[in-house]
Protein backbone atom coordinates (compact mmCIF):
# COMPACT_ATOMS: atom_id res chain seq x y z
CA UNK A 1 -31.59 20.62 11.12
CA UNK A 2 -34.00 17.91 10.66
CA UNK A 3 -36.82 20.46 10.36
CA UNK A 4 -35.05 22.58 7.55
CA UNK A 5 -37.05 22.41 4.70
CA UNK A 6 -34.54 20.18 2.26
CA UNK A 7 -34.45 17.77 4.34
CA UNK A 8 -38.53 17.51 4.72
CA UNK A 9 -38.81 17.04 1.14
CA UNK A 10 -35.85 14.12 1.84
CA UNK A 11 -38.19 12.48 4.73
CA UNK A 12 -41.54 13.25 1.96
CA UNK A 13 -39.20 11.20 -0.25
CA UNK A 14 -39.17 8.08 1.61
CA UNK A 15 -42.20 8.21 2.89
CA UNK A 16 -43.37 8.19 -0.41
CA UNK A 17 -42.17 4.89 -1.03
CA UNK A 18 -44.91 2.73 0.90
CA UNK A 19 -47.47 4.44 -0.90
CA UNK A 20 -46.30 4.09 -4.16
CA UNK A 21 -45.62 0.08 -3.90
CA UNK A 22 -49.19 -0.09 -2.59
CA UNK A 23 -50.67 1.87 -5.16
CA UNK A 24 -48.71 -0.37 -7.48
CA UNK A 25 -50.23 -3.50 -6.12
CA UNK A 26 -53.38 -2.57 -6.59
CA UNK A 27 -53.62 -3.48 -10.26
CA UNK A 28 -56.18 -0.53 -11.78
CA UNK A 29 -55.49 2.30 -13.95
CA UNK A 30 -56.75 4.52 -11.77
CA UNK A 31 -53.62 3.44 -8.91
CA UNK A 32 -51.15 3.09 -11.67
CA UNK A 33 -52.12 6.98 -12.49
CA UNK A 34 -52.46 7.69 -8.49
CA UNK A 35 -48.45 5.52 -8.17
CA UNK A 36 -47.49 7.90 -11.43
CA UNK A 37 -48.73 11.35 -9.51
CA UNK A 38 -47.03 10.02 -6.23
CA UNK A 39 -43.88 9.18 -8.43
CA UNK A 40 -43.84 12.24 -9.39
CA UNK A 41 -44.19 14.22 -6.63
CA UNK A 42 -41.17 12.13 -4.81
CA UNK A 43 -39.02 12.96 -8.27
CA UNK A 44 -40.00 16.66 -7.76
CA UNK A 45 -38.74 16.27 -3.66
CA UNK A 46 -35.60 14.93 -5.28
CA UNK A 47 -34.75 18.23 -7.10
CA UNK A 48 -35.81 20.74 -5.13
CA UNK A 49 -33.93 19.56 -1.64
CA UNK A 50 -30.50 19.93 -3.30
CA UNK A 51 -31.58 23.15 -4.86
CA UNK A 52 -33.20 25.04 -1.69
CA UNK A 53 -30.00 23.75 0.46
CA UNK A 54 -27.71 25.31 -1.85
CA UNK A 55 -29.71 28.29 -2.25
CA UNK A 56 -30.70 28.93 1.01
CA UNK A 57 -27.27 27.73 2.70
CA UNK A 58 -28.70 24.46 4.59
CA UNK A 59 -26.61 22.35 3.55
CA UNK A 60 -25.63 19.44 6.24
CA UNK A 61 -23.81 16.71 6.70
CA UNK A 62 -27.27 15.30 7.96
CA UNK A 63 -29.05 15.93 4.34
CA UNK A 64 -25.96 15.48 2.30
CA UNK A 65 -26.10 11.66 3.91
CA UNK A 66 -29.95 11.64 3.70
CA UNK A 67 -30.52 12.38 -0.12
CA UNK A 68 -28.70 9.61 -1.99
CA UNK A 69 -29.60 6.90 0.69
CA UNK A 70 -33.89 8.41 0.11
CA UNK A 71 -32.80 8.06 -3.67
CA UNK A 72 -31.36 4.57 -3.54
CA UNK A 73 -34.71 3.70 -1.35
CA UNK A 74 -36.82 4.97 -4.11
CA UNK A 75 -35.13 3.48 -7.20
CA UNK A 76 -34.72 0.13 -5.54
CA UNK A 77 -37.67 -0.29 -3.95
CA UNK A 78 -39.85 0.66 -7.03
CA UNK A 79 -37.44 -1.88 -9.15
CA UNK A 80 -38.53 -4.64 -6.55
CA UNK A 81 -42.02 -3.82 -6.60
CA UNK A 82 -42.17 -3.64 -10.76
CA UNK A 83 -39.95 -7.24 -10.75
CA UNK A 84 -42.64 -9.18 -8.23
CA UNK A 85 -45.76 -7.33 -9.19
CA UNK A 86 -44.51 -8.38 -12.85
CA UNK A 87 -44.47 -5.23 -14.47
CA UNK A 88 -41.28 -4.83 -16.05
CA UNK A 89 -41.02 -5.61 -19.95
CA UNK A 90 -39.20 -8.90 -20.93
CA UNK A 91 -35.47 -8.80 -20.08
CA UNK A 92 -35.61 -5.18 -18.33
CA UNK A 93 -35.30 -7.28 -14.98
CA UNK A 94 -31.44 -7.95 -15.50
CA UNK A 95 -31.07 -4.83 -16.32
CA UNK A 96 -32.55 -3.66 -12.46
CA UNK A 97 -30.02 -6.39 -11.41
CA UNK A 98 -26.90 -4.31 -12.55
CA UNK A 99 -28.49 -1.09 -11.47
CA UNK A 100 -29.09 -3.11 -7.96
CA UNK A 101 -25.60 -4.48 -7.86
CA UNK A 102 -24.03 -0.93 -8.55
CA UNK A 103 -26.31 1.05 -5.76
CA UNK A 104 -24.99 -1.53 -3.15
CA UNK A 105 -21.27 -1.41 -4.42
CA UNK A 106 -21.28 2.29 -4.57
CA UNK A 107 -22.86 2.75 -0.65
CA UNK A 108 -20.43 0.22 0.73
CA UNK A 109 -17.44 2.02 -0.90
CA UNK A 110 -18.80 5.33 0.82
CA UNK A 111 -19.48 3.48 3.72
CA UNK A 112 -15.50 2.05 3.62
CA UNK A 113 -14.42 5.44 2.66
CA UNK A 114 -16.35 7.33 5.70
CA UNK A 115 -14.29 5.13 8.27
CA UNK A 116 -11.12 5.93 6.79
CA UNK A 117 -12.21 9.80 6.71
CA UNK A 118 -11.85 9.77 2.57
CA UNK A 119 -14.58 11.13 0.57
CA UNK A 120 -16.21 9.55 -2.69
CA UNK A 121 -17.70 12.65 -4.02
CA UNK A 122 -20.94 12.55 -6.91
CA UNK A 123 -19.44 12.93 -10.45
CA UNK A 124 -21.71 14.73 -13.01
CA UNK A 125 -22.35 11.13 -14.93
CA UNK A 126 -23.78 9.53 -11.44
CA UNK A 127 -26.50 12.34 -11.48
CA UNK A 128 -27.46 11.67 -15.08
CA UNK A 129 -27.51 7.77 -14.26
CA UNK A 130 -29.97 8.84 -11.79
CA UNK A 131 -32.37 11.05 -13.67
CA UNK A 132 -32.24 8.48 -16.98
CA UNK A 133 -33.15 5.86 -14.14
CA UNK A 134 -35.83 8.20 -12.78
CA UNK A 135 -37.26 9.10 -16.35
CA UNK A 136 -37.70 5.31 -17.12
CA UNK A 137 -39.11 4.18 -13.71
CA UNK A 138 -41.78 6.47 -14.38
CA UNK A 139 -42.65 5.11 -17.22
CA UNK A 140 -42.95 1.58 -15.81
CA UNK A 141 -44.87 3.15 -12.60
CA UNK A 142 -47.34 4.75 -15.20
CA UNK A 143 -47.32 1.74 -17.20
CA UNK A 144 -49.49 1.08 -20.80
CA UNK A 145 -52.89 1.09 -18.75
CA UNK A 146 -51.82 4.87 -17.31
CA UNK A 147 -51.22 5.82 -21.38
CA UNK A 148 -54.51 3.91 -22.24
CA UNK A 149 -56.20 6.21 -19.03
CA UNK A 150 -55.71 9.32 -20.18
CA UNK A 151 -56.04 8.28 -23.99
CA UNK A 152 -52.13 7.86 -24.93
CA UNK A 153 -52.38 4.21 -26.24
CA UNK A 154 -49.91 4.59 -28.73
CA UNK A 155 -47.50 5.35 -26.05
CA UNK A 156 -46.18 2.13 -25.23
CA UNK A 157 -45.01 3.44 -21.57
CA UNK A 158 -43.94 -0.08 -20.19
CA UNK A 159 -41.36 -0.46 -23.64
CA UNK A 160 -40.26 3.19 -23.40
CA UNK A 161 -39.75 2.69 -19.60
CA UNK A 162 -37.68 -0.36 -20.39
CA UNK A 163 -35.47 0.65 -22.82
CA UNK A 164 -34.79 3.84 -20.79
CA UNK A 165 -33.85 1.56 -18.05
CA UNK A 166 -31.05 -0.33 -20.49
CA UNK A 167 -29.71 2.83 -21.12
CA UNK A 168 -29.61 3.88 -17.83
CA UNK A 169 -27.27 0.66 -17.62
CA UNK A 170 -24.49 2.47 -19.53
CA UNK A 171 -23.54 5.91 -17.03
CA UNK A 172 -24.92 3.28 -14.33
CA UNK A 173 -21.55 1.14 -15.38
CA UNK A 174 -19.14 3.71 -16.10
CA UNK A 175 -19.99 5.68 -12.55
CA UNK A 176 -20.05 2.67 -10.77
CA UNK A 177 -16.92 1.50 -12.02
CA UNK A 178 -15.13 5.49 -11.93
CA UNK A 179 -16.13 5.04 -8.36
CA UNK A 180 -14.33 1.83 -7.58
CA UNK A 181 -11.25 2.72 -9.21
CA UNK A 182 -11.07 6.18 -7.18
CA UNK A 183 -11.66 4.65 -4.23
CA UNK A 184 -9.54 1.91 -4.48
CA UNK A 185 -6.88 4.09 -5.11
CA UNK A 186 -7.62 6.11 -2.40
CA UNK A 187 -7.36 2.94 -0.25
CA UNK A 188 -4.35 2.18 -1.82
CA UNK A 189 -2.35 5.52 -1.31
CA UNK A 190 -3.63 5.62 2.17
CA UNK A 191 -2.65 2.44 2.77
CA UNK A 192 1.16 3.34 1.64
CA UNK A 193 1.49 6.58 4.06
């Protein structure tokens, strides 16, 4: 199960992750265009492990717990490393902070939910959240010196990339806060019986 192909391109997915923070810290164009091919790449993993598992009938319980915890690595690990390394635009940090604070409400709802055998299923809205978020981050991974690189200076990737991330704020809200009132109400009823 581990060795079925969607859930390689899960594992390629994390593993990604060191190498794109170091690329990040290395401060050249040439790694911020290395992070932005890595990026990517991981993005890439992302789409094509939910569509080969549905396709080819691997689906598990394994990779259905392993994708959105190797996305919620990515996203918040590449917000952490643009916050220190100082390479998100003015004001885009608090906007990382909500999208932070709604990862780690969502997984501990699922978590809470798994123990009490309930489900907290992914609406359509929580998978555009994600590829808004994804769009911007990799703008911000690429960053202005990337655009400058390959001679798209008037691309202003680090503003696009934050303003992307704002409105990645709004579905990152309204899923995050569909999600707490099903579950709570799941609580709730199960509580009753």
């Amino acid at each position: 199960m581990l060795t079925d192909l969607p859930n390689i391109l899960t594992l390629l997915r994390i593993a990604s992750i060191p190498v794109l923070v170091g690329l990040l810290s290395f401060h050249s164009p040439y790694a911020r265009l290395g992070a932005f091919i890595v990026y990517v790449f991981a993005c890439v993993t992302d789409y094509y492990d939910g569509a080969l598992a549905r396709r080819w009938h691997l689906s598990s319980d394994l990779g259905r717990m392993m994708d959105p915890i190797a996305d919620k690595l990515l996203v918040g690990s590449l917000l952490l490393a643009l916050a220190g390394l100082t390479h998100l635009p003015i004001f885009s940090i608090y906007a990382a902070i909500l999208i932070m604070i709604r990862e780690i409400l969502v997984s501990g709802l699922r978590e809470y939910m798994a123990h009490q055998s309930l489900t907290l299923p992914s609406s359509r809205l929580a998978k555009w959240k994600t590829g808004i978020q994804m769009i911007a981050i990799g703008f911000l991974v690429a960053g202005d010196e990337t655009a400058q690189l390959i001679q798209c200076s008037f691309l202003h990737a680090s503003l696009v990339g934050g303003v992307l991330l704002w409105l990645s704020v709004i579905p990152t809200i309204v899923s995050g806060w569909r999600y707490l009132t099903v579950s709570l109400s799941q609580m709730t009823s199960n509580m009753v019986r």
